[in-house]
ModelCIF file with pLDDT and N, C-alpha, C, O atoms, coordinates in Angstrom:
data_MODEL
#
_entry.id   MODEL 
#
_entity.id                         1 
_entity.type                       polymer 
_entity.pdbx_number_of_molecules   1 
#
_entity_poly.entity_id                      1 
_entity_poly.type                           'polypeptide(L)' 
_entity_poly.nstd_linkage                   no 
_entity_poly.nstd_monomer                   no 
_entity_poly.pdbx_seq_one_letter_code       
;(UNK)(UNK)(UNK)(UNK)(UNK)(UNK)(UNK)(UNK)(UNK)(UNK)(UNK)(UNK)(UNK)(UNK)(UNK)(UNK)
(UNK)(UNK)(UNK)(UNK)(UNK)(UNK)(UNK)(UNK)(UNK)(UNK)(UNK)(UNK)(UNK)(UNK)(UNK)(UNK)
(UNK)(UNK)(UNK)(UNK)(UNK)(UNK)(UNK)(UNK)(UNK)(UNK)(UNK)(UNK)(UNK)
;
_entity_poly.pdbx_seq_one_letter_code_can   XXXXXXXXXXXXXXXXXXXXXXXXXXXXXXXXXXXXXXXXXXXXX 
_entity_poly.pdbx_strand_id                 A 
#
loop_
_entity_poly_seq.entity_id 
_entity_poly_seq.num 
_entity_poly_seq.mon_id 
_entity_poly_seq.hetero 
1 1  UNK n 
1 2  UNK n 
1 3  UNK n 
1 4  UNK n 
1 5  UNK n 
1 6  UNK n 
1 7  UNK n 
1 8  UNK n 
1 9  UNK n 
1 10 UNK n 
1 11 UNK n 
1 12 UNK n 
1 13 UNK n 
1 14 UNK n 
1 15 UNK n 
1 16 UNK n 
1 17 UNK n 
1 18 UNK n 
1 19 UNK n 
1 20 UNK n 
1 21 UNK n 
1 22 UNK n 
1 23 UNK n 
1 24 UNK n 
1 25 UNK n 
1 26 UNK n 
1 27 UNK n 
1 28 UNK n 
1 29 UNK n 
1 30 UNK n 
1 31 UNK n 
1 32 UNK n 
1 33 UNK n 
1 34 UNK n 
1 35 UNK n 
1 36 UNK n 
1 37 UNK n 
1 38 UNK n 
1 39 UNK n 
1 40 UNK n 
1 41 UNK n 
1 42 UNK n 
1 43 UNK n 
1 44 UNK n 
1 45 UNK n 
#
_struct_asym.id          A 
_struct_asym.entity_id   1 
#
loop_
_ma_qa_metric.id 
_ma_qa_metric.mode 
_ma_qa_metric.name 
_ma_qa_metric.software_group_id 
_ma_qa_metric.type 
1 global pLDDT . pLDDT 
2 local  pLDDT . pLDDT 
#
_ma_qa_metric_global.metric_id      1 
_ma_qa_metric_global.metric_value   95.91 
_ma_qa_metric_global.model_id       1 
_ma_qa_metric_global.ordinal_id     1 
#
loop_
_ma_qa_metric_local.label_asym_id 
_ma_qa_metric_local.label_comp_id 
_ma_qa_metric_local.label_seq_id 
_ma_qa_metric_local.metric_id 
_ma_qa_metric_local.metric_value 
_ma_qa_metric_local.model_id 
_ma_qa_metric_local.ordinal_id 
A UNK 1  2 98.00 1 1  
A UNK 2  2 98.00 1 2  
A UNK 3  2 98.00 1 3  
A UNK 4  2 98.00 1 4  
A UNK 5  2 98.00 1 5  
A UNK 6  2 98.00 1 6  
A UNK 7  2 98.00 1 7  
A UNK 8  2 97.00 1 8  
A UNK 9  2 96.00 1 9  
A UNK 10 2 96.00 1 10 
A UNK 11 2 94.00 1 11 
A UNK 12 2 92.00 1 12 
A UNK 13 2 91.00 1 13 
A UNK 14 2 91.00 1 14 
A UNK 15 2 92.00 1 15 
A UNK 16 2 92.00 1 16 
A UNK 17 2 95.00 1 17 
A UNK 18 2 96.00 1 18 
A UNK 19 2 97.00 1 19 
A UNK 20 2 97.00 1 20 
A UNK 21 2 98.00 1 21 
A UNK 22 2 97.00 1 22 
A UNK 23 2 98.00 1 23 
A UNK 24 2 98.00 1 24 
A UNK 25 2 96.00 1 25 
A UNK 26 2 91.00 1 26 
A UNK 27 2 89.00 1 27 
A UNK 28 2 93.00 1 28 
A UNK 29 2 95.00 1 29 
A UNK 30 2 95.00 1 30 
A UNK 31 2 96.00 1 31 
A UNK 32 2 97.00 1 32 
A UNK 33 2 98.00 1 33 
A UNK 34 2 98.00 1 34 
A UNK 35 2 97.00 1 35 
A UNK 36 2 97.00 1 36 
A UNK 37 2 96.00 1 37 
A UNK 38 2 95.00 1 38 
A UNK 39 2 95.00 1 39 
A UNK 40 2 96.00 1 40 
A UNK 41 2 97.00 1 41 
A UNK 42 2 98.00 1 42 
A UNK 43 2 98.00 1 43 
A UNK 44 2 98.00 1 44 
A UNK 45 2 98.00 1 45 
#
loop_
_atom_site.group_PDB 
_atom_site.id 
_atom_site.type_symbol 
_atom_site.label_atom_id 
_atom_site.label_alt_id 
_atom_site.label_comp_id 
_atom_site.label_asym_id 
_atom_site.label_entity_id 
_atom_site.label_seq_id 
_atom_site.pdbx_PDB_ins_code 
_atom_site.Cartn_x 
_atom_site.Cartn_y 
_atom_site.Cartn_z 
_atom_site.occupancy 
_atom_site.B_iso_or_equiv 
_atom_site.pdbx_formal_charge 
_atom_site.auth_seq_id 
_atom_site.auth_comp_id 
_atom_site.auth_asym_id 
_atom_site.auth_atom_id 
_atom_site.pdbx_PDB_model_num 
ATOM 1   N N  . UNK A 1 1  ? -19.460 22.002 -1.699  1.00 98.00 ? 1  UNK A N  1 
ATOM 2   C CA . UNK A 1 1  ? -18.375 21.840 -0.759  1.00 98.00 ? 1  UNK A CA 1 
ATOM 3   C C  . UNK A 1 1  ? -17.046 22.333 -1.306  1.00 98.00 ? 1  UNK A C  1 
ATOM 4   O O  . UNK A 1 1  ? -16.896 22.724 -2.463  1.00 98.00 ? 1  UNK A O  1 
ATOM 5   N N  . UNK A 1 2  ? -15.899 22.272 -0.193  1.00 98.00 ? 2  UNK A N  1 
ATOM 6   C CA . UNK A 1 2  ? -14.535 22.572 -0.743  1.00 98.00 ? 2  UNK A CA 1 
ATOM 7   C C  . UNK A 1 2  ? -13.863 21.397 -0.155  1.00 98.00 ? 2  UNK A C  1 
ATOM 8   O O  . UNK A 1 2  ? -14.273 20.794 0.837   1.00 98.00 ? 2  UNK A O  1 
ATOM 9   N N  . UNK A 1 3  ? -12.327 20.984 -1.136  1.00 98.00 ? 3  UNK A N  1 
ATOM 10  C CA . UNK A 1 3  ? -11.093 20.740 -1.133  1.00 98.00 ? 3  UNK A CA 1 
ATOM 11  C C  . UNK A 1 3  ? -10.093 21.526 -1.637  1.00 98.00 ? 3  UNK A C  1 
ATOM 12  O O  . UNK A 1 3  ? -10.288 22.233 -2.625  1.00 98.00 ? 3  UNK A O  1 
ATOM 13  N N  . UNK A 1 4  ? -8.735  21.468 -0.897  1.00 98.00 ? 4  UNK A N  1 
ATOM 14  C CA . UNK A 1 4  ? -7.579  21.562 -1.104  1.00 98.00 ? 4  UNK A CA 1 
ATOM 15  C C  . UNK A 1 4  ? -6.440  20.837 -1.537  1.00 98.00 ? 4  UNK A C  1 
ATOM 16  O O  . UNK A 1 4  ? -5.598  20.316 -0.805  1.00 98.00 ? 4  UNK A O  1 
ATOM 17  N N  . UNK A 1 5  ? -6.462  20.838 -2.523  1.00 98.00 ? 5  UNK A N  1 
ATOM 18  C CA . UNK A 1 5  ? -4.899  19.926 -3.431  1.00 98.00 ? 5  UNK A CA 1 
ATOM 19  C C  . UNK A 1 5  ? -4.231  20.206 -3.171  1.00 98.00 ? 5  UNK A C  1 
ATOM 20  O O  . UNK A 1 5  ? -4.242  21.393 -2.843  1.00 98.00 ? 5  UNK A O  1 
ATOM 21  N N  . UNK A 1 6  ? -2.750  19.315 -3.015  1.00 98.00 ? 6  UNK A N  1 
ATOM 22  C CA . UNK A 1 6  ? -1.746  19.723 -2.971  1.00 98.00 ? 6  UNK A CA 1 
ATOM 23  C C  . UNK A 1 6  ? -0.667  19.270 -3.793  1.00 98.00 ? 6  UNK A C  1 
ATOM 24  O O  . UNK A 1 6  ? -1.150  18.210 -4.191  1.00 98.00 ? 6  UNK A O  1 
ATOM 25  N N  . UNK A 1 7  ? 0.397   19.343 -4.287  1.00 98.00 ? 7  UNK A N  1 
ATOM 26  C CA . UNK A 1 7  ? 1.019   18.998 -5.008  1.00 98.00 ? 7  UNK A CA 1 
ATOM 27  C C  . UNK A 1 7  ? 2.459   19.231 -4.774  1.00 98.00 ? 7  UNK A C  1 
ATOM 28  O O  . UNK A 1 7  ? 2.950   20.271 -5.212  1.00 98.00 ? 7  UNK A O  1 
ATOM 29  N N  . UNK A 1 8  ? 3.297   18.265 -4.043  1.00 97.00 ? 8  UNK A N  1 
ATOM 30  C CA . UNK A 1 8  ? 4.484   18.471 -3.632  1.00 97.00 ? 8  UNK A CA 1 
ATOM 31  C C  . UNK A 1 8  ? 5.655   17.980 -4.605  1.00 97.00 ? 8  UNK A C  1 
ATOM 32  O O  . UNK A 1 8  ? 5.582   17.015 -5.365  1.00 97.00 ? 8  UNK A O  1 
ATOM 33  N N  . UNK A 1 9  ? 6.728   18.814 -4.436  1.00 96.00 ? 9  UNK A N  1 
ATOM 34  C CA . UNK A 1 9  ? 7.334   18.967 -5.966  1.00 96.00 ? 9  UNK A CA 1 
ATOM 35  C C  . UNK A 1 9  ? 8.463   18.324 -5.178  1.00 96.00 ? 9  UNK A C  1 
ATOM 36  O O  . UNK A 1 9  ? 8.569   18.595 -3.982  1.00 96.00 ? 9  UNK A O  1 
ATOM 37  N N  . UNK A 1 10 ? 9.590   17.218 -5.960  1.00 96.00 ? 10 UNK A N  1 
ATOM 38  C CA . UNK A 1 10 ? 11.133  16.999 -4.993  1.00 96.00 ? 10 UNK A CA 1 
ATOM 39  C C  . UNK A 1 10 ? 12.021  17.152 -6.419  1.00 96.00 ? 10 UNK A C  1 
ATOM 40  O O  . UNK A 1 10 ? 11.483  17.178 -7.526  1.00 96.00 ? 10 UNK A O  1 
ATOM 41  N N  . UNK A 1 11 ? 12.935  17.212 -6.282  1.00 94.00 ? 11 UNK A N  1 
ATOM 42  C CA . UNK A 1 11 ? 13.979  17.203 -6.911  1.00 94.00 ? 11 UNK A CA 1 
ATOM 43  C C  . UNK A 1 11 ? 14.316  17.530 -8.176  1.00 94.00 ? 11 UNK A C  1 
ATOM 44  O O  . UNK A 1 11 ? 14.960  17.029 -9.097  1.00 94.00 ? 11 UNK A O  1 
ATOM 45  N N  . UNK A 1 12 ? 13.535  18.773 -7.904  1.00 92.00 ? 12 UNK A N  1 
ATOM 46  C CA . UNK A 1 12 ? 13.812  20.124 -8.675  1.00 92.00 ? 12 UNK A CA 1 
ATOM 47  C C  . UNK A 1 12 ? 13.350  21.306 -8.461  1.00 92.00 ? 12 UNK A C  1 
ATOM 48  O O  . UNK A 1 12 ? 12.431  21.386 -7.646  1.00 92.00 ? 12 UNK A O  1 
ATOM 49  N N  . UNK A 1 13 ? 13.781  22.402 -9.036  1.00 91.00 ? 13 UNK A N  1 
ATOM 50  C CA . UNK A 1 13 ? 13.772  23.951 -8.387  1.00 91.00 ? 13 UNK A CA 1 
ATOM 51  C C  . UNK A 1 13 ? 11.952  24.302 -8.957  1.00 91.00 ? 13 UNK A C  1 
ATOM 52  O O  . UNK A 1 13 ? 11.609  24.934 -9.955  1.00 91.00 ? 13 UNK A O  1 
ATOM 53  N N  . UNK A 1 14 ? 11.061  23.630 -7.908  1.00 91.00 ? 14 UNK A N  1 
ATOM 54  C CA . UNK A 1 14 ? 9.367   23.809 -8.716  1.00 91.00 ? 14 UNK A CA 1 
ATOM 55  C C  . UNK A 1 14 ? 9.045   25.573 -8.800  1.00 91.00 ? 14 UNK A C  1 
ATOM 56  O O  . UNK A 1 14 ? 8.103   25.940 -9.503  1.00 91.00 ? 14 UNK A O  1 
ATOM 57  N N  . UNK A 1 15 ? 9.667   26.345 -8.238  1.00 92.00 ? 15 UNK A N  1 
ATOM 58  C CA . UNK A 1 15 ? 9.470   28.055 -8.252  1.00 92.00 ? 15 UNK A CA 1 
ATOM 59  C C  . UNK A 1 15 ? 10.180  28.562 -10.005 1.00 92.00 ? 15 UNK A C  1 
ATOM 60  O O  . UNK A 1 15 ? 9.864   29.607 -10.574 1.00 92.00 ? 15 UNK A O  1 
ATOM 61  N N  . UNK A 1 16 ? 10.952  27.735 -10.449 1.00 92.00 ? 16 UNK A N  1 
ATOM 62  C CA . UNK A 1 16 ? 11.438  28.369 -11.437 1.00 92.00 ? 16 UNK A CA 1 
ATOM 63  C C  . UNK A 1 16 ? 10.459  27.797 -12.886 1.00 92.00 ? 16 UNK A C  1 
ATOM 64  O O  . UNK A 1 16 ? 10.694  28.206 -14.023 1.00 92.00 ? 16 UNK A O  1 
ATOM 65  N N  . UNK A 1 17 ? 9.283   26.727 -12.532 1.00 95.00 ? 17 UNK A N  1 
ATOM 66  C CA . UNK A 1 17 ? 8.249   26.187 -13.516 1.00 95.00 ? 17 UNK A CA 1 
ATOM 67  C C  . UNK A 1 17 ? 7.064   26.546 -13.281 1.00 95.00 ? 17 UNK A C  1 
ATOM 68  O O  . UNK A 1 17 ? 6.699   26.562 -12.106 1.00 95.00 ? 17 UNK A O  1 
ATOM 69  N N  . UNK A 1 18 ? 6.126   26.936 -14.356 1.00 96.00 ? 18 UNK A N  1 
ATOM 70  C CA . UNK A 1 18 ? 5.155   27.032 -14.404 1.00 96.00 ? 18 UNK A CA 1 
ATOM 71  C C  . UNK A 1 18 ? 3.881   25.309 -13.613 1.00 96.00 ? 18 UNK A C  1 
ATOM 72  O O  . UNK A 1 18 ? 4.110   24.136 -13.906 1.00 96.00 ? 18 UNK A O  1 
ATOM 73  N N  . UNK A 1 19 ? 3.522   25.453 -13.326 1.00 97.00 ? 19 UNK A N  1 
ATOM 74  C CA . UNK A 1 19 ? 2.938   24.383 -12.527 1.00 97.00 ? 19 UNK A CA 1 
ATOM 75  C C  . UNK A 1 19 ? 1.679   24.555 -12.841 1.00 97.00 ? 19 UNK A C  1 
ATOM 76  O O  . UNK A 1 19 ? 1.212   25.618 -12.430 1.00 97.00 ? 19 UNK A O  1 
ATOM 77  N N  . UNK A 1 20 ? 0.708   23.628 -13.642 1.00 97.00 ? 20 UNK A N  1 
ATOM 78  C CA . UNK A 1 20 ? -0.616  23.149 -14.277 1.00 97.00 ? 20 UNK A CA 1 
ATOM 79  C C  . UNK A 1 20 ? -1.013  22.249 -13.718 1.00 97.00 ? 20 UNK A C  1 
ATOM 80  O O  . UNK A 1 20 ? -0.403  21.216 -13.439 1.00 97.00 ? 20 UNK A O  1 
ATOM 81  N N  . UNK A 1 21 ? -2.677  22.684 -13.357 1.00 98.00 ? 21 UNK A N  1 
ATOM 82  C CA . UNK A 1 21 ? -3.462  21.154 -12.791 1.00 98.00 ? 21 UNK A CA 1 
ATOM 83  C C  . UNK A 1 21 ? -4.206  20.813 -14.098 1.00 98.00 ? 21 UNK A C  1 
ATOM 84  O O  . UNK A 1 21 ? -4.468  21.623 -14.987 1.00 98.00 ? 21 UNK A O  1 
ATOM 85  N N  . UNK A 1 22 ? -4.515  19.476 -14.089 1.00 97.00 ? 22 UNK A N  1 
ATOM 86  C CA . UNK A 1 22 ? -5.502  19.051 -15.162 1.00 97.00 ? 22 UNK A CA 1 
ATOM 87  C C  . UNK A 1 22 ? -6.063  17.990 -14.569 1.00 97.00 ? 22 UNK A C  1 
ATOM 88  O O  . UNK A 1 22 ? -5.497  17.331 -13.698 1.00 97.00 ? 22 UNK A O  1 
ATOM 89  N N  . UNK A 1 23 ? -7.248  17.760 -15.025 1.00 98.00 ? 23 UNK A N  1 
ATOM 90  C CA . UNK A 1 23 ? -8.142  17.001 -14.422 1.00 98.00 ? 23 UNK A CA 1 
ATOM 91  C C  . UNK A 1 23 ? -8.669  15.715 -15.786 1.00 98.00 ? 23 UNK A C  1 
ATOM 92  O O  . UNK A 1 23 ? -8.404  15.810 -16.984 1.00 98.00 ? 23 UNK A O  1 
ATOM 93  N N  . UNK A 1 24 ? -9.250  14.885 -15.284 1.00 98.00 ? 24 UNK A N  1 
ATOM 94  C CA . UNK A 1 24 ? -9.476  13.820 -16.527 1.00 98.00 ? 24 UNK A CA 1 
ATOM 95  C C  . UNK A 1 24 ? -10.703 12.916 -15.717 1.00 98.00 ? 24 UNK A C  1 
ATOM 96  O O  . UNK A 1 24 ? -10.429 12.298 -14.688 1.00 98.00 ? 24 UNK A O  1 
ATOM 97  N N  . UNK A 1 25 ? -11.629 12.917 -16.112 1.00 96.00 ? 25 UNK A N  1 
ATOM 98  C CA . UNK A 1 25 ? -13.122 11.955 -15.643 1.00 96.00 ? 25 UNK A CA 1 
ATOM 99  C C  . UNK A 1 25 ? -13.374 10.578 -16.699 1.00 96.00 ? 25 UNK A C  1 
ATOM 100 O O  . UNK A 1 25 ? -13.058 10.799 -17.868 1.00 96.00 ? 25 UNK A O  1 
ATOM 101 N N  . UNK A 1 26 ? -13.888 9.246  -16.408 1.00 91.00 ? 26 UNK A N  1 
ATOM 102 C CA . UNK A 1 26 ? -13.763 8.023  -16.960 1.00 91.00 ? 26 UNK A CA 1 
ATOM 103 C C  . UNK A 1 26 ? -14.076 8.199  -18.266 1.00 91.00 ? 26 UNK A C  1 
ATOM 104 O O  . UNK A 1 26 ? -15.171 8.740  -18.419 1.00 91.00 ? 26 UNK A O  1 
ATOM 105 N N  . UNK A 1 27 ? -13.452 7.910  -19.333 1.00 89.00 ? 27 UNK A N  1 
ATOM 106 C CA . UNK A 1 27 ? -13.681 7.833  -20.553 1.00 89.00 ? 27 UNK A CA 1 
ATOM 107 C C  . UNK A 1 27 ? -13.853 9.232  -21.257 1.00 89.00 ? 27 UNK A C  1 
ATOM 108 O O  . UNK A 1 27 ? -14.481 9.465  -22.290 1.00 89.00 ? 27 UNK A O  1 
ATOM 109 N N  . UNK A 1 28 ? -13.084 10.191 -20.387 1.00 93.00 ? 28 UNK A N  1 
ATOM 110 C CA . UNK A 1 28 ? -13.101 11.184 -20.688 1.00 93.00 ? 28 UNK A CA 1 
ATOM 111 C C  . UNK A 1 28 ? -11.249 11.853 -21.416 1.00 93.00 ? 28 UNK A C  1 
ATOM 112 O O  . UNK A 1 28 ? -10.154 11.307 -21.277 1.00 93.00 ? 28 UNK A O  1 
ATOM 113 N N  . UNK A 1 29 ? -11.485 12.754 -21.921 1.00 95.00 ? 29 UNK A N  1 
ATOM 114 C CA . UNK A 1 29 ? -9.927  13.187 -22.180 1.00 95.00 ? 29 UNK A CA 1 
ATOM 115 C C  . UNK A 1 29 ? -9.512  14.342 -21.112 1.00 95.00 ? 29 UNK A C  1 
ATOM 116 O O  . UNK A 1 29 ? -10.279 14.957 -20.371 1.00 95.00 ? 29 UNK A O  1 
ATOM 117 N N  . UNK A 1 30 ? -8.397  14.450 -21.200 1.00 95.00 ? 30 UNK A N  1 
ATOM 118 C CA . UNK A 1 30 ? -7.689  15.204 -20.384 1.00 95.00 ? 30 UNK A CA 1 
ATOM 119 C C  . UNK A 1 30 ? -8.138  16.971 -20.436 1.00 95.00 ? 30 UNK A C  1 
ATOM 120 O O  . UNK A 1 30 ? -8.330  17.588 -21.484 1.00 95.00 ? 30 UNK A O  1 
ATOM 121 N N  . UNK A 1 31 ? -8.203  17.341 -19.559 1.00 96.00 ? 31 UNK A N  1 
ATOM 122 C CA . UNK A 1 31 ? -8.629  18.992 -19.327 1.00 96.00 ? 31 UNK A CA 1 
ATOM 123 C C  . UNK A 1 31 ? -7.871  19.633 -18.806 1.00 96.00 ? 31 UNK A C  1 
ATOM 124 O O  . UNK A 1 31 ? -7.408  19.005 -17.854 1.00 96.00 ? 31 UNK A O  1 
ATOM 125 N N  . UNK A 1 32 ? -7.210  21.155 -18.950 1.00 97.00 ? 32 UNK A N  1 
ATOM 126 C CA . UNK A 1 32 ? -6.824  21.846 -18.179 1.00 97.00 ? 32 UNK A CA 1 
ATOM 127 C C  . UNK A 1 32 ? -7.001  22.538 -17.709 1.00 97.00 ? 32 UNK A C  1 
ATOM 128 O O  . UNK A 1 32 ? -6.665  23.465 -18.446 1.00 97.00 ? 32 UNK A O  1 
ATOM 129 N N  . UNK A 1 33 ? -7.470  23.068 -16.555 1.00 98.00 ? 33 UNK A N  1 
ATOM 130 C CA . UNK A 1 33 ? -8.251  23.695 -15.107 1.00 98.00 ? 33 UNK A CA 1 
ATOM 131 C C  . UNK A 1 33 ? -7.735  24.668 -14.726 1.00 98.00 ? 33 UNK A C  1 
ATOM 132 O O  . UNK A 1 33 ? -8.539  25.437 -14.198 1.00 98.00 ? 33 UNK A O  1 
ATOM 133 N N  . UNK A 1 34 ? -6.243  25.176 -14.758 1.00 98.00 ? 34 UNK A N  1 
ATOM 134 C CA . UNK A 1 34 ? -5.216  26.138 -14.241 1.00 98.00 ? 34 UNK A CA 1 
ATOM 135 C C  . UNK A 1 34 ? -4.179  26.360 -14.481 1.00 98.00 ? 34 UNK A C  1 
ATOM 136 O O  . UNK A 1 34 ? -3.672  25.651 -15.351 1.00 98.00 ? 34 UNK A O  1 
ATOM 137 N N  . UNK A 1 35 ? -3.333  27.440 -13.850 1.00 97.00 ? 35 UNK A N  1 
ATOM 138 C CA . UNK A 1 35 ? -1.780  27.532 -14.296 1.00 97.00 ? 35 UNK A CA 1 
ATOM 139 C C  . UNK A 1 35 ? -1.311  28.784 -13.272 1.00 97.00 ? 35 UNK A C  1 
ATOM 140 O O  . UNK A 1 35 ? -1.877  29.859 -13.078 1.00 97.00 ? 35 UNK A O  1 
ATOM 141 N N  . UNK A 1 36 ? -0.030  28.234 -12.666 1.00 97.00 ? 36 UNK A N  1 
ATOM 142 C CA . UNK A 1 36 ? 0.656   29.375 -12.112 1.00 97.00 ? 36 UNK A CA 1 
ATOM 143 C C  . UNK A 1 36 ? 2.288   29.146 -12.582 1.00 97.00 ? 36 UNK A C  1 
ATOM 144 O O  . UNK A 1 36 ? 3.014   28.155 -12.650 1.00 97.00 ? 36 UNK A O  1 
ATOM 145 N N  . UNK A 1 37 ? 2.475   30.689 -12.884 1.00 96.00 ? 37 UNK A N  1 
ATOM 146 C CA . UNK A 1 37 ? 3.749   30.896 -12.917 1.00 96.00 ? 37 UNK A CA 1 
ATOM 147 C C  . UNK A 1 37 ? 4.753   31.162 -11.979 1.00 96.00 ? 37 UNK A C  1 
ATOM 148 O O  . UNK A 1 37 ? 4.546   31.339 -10.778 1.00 96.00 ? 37 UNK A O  1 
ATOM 149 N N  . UNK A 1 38 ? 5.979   31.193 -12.603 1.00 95.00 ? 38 UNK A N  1 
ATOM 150 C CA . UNK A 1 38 ? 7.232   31.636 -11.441 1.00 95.00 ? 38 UNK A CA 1 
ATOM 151 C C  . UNK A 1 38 ? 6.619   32.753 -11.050 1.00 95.00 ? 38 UNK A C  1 
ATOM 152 O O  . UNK A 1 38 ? 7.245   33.220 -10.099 1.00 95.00 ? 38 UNK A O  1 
ATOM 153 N N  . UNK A 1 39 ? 5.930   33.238 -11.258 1.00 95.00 ? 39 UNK A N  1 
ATOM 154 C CA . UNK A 1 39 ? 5.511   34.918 -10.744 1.00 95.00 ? 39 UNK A CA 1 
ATOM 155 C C  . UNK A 1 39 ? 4.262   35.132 -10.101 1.00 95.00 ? 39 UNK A C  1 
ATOM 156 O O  . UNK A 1 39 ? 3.594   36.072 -9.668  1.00 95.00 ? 39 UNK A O  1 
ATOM 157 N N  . UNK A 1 40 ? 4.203   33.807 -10.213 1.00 96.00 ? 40 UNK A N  1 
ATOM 158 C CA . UNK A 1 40 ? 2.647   33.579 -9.628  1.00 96.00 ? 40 UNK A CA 1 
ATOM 159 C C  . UNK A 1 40 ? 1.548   33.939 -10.352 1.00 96.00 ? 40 UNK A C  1 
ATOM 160 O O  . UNK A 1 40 ? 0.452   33.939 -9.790  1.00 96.00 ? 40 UNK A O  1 
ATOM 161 N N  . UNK A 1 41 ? 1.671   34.317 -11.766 1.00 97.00 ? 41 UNK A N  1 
ATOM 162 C CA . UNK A 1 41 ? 0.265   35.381 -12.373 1.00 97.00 ? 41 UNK A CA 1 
ATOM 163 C C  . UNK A 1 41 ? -0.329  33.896 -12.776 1.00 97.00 ? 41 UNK A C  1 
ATOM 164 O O  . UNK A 1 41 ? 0.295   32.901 -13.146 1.00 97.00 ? 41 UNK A O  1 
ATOM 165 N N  . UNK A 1 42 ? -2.022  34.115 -12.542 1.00 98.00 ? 42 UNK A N  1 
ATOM 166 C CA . UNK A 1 42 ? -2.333  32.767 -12.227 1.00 98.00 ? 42 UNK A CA 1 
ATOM 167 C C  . UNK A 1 42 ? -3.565  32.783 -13.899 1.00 98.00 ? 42 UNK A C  1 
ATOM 168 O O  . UNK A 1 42 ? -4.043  33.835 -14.323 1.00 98.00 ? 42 UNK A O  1 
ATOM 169 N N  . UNK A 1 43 ? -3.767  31.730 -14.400 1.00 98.00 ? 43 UNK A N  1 
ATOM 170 C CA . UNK A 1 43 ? -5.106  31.457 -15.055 1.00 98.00 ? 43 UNK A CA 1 
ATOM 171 C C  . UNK A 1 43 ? -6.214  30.204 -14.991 1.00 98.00 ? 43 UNK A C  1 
ATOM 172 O O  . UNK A 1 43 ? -6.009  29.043 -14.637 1.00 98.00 ? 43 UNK A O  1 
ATOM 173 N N  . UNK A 1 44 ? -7.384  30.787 -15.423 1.00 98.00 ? 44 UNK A N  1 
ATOM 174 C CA . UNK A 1 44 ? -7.919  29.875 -15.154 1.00 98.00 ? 44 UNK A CA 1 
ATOM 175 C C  . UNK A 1 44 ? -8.966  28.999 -16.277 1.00 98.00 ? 44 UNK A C  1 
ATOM 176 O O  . UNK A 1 44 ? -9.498  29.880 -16.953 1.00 98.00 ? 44 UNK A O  1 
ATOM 177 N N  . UNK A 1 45 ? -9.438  27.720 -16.711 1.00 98.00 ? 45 UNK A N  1 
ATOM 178 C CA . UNK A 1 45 ? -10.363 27.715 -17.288 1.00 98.00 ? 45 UNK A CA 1 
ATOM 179 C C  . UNK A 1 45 ? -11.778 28.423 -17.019 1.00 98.00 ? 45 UNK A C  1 
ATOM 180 O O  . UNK A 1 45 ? -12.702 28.279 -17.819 1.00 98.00 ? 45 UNK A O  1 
#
């Protein structure tokens, strides 16, 4: 299946930061899944 995240940014300029999802499962440590820049060039795990 699919979902769509969203992640709404307030009170600050979110286009001028790089913006990372990370994900974390029970008893698990933290992972990082993605990354977009001010420029949008995107990566991925």
């Amino acid at each position: 299946g699919a979902l769509r995240l969203a992640c709404a940014a307030s009170g600050f300029s979110s286009r001028n930061y790089c913006i990372s999802w990370y994900r974390q499962a029970p008893s698990n440590e933290r992972e990082w899944v993605a990354y977009i820049r001010p420029d949008d060039f995107t990566r991925y795990a």
